[in-house]
PDB file of N, CA and C in Angstrom:
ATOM      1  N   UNK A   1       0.833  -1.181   0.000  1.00  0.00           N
ATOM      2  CA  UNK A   1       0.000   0.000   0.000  1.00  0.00           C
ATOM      3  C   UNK A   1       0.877   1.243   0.000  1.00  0.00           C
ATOM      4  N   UNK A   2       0.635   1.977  -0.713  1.00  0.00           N
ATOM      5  CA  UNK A   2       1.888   3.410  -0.621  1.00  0.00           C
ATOM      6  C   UNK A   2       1.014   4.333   0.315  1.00  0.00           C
ATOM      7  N   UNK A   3       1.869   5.146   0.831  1.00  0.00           N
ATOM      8  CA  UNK A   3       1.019   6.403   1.999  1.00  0.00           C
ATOM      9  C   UNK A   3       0.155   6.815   1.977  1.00  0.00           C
ATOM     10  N   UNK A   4      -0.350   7.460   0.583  1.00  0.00           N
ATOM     11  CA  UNK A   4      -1.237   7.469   0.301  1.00  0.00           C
ATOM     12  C   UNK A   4      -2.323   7.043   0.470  1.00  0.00           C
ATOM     13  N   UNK A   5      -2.768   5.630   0.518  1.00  0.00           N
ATOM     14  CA  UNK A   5      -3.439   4.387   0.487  1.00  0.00           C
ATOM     15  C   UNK A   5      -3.507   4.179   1.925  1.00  0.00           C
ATOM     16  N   UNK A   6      -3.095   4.300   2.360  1.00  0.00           N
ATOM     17  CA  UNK A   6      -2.624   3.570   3.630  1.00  0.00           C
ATOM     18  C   UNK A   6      -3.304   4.832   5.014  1.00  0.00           C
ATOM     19  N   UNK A   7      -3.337   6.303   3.901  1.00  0.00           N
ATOM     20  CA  UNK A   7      -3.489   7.511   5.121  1.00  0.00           C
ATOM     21  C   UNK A   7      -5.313   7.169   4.375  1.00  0.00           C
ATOM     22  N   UNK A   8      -5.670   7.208   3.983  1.00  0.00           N
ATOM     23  CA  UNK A   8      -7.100   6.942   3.246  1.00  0.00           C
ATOM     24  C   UNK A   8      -7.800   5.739   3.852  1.00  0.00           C
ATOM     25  N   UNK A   9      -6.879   4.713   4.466  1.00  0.00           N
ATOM     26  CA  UNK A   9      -7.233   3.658   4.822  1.00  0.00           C
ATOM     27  C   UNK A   9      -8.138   4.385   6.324  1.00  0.00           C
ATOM     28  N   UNK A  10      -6.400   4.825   7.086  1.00  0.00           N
ATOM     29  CA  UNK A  10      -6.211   5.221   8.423  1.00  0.00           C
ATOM     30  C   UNK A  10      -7.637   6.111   8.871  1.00  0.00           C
ATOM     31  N   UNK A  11      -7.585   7.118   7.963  1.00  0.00           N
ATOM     32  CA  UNK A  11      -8.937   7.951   7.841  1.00  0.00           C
ATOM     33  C   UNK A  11     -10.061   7.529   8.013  1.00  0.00           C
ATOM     34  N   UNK A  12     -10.373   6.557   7.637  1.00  0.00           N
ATOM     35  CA  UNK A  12     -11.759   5.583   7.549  1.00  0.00           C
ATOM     36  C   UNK A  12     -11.773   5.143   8.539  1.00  0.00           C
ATOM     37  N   UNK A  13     -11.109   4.834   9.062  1.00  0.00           N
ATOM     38  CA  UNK A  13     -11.154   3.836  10.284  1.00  0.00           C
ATOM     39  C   UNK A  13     -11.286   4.905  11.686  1.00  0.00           C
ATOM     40  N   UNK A  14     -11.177   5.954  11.619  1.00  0.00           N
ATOM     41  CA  UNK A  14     -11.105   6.753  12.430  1.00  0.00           C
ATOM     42  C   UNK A  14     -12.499   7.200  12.611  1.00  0.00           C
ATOM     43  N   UNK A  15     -12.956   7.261  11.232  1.00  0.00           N
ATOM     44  CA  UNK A  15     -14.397   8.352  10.705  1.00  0.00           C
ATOM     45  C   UNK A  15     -14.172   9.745  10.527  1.00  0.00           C
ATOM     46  N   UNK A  16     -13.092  10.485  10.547  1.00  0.00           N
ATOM     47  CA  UNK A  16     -12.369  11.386   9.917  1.00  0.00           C
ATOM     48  C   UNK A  16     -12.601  11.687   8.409  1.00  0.00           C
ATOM     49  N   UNK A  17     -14.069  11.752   8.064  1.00  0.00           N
ATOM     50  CA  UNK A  17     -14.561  11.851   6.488  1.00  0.00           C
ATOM     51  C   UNK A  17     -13.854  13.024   5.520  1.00  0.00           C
ATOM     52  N   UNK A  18     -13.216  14.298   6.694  1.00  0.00           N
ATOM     53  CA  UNK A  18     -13.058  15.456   6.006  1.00  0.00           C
ATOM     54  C   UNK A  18     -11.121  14.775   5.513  1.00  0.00           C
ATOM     55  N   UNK A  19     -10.405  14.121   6.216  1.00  0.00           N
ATOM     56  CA  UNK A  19      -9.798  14.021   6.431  1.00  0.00           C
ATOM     57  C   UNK A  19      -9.099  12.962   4.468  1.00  0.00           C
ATOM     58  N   UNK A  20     -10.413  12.002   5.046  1.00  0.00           N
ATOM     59  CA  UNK A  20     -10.774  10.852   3.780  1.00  0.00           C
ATOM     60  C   UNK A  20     -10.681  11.574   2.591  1.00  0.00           C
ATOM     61  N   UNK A  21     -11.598  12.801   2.607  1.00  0.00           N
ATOM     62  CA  UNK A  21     -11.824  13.586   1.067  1.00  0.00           C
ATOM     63  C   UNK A  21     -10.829  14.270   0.735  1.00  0.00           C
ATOM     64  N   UNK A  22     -10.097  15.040   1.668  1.00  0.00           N
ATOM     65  CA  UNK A  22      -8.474  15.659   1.305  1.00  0.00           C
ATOM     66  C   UNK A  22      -7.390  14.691   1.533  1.00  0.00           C
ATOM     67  N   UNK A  23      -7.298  13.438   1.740  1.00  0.00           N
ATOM     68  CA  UNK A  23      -5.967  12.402   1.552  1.00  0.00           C
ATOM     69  C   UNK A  23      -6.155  11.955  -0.503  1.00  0.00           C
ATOM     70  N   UNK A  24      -7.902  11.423  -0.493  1.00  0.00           N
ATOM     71  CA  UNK A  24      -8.157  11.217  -1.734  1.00  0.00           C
ATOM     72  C   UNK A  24      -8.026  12.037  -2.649  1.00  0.00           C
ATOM     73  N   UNK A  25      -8.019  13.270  -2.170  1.00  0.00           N
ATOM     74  CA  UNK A  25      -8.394  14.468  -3.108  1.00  0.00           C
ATOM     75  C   UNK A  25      -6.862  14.833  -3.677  1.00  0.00           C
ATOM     76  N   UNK A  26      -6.115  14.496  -2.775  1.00  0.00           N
ATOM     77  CA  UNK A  26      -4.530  15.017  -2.981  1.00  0.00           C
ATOM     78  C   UNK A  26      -3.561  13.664  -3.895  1.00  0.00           C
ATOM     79  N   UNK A  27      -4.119  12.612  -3.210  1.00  0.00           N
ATOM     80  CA  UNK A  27      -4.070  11.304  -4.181  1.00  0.00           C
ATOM     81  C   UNK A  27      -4.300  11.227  -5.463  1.00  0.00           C
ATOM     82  N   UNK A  28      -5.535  12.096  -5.919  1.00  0.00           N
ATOM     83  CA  UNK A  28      -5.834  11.376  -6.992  1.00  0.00           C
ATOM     84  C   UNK A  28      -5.263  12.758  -8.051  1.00  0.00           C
ATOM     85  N   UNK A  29      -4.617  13.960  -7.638  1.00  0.00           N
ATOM     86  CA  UNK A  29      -4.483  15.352  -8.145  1.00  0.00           C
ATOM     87  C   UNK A  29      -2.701  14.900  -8.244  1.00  0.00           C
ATOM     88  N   UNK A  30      -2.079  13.902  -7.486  1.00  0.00           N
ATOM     89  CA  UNK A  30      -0.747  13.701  -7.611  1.00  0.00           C
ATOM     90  C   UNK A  30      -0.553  12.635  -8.631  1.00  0.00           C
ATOM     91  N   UNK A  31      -1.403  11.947  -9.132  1.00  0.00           N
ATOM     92  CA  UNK A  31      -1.338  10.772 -10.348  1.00  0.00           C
ATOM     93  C   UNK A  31      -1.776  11.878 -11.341  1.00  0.00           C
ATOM     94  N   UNK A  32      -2.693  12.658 -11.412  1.00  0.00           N
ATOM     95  CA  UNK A  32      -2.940  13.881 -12.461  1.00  0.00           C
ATOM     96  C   UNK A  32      -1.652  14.048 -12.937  1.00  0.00           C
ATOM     97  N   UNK A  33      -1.297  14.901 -12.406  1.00  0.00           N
ATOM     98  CA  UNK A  33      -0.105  15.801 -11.975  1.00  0.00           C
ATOM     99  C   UNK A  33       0.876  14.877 -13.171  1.00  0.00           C
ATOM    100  N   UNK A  34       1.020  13.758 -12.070  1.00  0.00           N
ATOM    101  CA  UNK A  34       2.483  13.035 -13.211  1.00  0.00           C
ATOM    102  C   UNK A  34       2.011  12.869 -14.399  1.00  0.00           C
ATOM    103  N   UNK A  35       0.417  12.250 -14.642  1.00  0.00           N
ATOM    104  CA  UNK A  35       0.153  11.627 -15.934  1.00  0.00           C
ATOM    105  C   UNK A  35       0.528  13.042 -17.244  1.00  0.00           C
ATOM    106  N   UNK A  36       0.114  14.378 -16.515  1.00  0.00           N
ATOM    107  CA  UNK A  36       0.599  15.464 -17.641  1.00  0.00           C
ATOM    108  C   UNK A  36       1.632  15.562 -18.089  1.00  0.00           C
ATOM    109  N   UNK A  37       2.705  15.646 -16.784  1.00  0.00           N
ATOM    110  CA  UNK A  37       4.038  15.951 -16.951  1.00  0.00           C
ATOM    111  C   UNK A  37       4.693  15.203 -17.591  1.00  0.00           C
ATOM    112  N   UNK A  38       4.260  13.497 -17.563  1.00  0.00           N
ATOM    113  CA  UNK A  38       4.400  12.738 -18.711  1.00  0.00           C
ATOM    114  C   UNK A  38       3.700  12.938 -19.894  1.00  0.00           C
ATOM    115  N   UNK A  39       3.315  13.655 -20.297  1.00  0.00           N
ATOM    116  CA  UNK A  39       2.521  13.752 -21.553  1.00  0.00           C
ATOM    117  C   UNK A  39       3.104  15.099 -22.014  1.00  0.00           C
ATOM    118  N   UNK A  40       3.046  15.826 -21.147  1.00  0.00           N
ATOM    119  CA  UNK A  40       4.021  17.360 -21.815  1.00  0.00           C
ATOM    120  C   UNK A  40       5.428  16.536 -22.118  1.00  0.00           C
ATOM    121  N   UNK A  41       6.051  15.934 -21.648  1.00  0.00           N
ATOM    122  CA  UNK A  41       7.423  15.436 -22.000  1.00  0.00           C
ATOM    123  C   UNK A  41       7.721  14.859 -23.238  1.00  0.00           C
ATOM    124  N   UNK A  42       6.437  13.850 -23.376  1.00  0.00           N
ATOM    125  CA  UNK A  42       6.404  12.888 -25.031  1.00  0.00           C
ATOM    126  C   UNK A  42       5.911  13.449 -26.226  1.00  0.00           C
ATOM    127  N   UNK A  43       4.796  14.903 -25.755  1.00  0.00           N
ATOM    128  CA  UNK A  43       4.489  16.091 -26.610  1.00  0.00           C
ATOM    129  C   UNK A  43       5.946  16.497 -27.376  1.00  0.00           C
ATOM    130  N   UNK A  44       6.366  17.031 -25.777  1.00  0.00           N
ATOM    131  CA  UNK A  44       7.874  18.079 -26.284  1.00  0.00           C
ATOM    132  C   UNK A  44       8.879  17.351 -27.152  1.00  0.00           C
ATOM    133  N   UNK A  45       9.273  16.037 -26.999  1.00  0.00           N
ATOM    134  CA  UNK A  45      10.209  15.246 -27.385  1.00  0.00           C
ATOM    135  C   UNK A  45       9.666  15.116 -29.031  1.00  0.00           C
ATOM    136  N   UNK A  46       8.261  14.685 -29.495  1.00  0.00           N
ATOM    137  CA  UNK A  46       8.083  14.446 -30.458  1.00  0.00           C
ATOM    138  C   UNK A  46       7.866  16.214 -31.630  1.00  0.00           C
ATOM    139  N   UNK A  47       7.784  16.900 -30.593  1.00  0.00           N
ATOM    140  CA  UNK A  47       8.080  17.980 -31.359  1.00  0.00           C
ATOM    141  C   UNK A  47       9.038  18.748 -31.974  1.00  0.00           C
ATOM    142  N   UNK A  48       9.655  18.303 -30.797  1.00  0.00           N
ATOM    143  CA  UNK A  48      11.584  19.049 -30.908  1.00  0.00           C
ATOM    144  C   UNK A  48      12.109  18.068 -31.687  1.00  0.00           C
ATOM    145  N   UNK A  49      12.335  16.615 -31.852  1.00  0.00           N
ATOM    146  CA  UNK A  49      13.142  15.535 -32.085  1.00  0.00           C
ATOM    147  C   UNK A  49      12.708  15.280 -33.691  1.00  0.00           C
ATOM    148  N   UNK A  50      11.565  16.134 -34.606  1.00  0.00           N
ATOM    149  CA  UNK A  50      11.463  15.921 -35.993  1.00  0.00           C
ATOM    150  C   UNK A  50      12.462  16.065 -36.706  1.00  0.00           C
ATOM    151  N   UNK A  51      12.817  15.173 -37.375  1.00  0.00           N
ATOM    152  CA  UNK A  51      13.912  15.428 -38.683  1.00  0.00           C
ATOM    153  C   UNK A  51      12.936  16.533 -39.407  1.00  0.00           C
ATOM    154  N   UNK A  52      14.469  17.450 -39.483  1.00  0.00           N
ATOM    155  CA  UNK A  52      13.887  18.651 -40.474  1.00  0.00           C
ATOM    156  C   UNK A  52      14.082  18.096 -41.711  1.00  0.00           C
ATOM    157  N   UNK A  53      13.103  19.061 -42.528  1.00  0.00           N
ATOM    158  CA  UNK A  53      12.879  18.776 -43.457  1.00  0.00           C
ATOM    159  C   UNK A  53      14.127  19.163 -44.863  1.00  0.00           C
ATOM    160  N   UNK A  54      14.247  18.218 -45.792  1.00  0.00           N
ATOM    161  CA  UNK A  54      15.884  19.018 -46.575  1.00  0.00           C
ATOM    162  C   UNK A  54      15.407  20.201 -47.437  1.00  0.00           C
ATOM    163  N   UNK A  55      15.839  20.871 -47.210  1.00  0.00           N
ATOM    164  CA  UNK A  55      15.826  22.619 -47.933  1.00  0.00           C
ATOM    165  C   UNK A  55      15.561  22.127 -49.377  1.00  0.00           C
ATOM    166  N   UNK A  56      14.951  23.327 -50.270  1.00  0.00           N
ATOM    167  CA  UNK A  56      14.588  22.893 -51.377  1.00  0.00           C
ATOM    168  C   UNK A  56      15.824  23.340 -51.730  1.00  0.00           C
ATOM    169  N   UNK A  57      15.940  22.924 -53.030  1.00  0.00           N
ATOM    170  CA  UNK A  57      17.469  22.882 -54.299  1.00  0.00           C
ATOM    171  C   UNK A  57      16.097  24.235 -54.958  1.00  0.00           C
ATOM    172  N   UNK A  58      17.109  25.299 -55.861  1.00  0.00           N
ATOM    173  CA  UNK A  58      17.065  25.835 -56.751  1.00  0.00           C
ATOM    174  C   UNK A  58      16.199  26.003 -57.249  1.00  0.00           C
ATOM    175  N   UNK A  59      15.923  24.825 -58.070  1.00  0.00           N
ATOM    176  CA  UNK A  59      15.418  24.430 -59.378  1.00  0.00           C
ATOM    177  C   UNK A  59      13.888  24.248 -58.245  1.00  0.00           C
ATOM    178  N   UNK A  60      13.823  23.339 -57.525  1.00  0.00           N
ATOM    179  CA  UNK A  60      12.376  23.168 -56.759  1.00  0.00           C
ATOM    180  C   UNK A  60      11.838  24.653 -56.650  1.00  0.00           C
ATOM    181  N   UNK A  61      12.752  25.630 -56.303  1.00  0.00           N
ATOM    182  CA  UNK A  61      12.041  26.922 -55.821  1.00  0.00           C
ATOM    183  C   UNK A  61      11.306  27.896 -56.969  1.00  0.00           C
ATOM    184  N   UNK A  62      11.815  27.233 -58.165  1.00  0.00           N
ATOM    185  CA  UNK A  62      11.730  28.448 -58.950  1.00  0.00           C
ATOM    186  C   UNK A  62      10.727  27.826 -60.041  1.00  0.00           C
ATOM    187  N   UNK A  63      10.023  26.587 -59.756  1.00  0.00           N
ATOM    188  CA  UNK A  63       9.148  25.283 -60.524  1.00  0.00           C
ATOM    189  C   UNK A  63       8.060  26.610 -60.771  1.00  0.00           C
ATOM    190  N   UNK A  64       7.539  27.140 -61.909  1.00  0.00           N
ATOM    191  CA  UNK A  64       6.087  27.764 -62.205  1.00  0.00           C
ATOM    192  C   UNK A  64       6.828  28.678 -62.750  1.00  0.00           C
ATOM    193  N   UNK A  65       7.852  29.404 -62.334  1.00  0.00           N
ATOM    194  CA  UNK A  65       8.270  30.658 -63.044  1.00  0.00           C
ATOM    195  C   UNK A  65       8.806  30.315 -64.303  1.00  0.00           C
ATOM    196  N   UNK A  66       8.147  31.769 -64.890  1.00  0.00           N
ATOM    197  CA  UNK A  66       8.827  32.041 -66.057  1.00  0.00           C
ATOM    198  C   UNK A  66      10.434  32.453 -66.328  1.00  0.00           C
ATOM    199  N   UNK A  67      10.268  31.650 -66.882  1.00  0.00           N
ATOM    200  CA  UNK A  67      12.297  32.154 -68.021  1.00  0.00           C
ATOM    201  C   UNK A  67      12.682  33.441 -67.904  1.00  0.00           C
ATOM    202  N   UNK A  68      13.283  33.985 -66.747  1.00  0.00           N
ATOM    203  CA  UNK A  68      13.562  35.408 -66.850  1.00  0.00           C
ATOM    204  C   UNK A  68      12.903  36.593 -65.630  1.00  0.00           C
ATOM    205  N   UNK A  69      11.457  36.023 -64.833  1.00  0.00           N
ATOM    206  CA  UNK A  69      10.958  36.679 -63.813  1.00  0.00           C
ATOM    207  C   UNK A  69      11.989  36.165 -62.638  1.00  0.00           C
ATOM    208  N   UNK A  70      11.876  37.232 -61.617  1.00  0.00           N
ATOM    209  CA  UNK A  70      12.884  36.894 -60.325  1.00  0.00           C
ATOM    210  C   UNK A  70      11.957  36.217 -59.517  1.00  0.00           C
ATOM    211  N   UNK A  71      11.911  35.298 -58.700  1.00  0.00           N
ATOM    212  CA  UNK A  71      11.595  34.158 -57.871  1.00  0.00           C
ATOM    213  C   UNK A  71      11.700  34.944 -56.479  1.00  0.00           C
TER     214      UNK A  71
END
């Protein structure tokens, strides 16, 4: 049982209801908590970690123009 669990248990057994709703309440806001911070992390990683893309060549940039207009 982790502390958590265990102070939720303790609570009950006491009849300490206010006690029950802020052990749970803080319990279940600290698994929140990580599940984001893991999710902002695998966000950030897959955002930052894209292979850029290869620069166009020349010739790609200038595809539609006419013979002689500047690009």
């Amino acid at each position: 049982m982790t502390e958590a669990t265990r102070a939720i248990v303790d609570y009950a057994e006491d009849g300490n209801a206010l006690e029950v709703r802020n052990a749970l309440y803080s319990a279940i806001q600290d698994k929140i908590m990580n599940h984001l911070d893991s999710e902002k992390q695998r966000i950030a990683q897959t955002m930052f970690n894209k292979q850029e893309p290869e620069q166009a060549t020349e010739t790609e940039t200038v595809i539609g123009a006419q013979e002689g207009e500047e690009v």
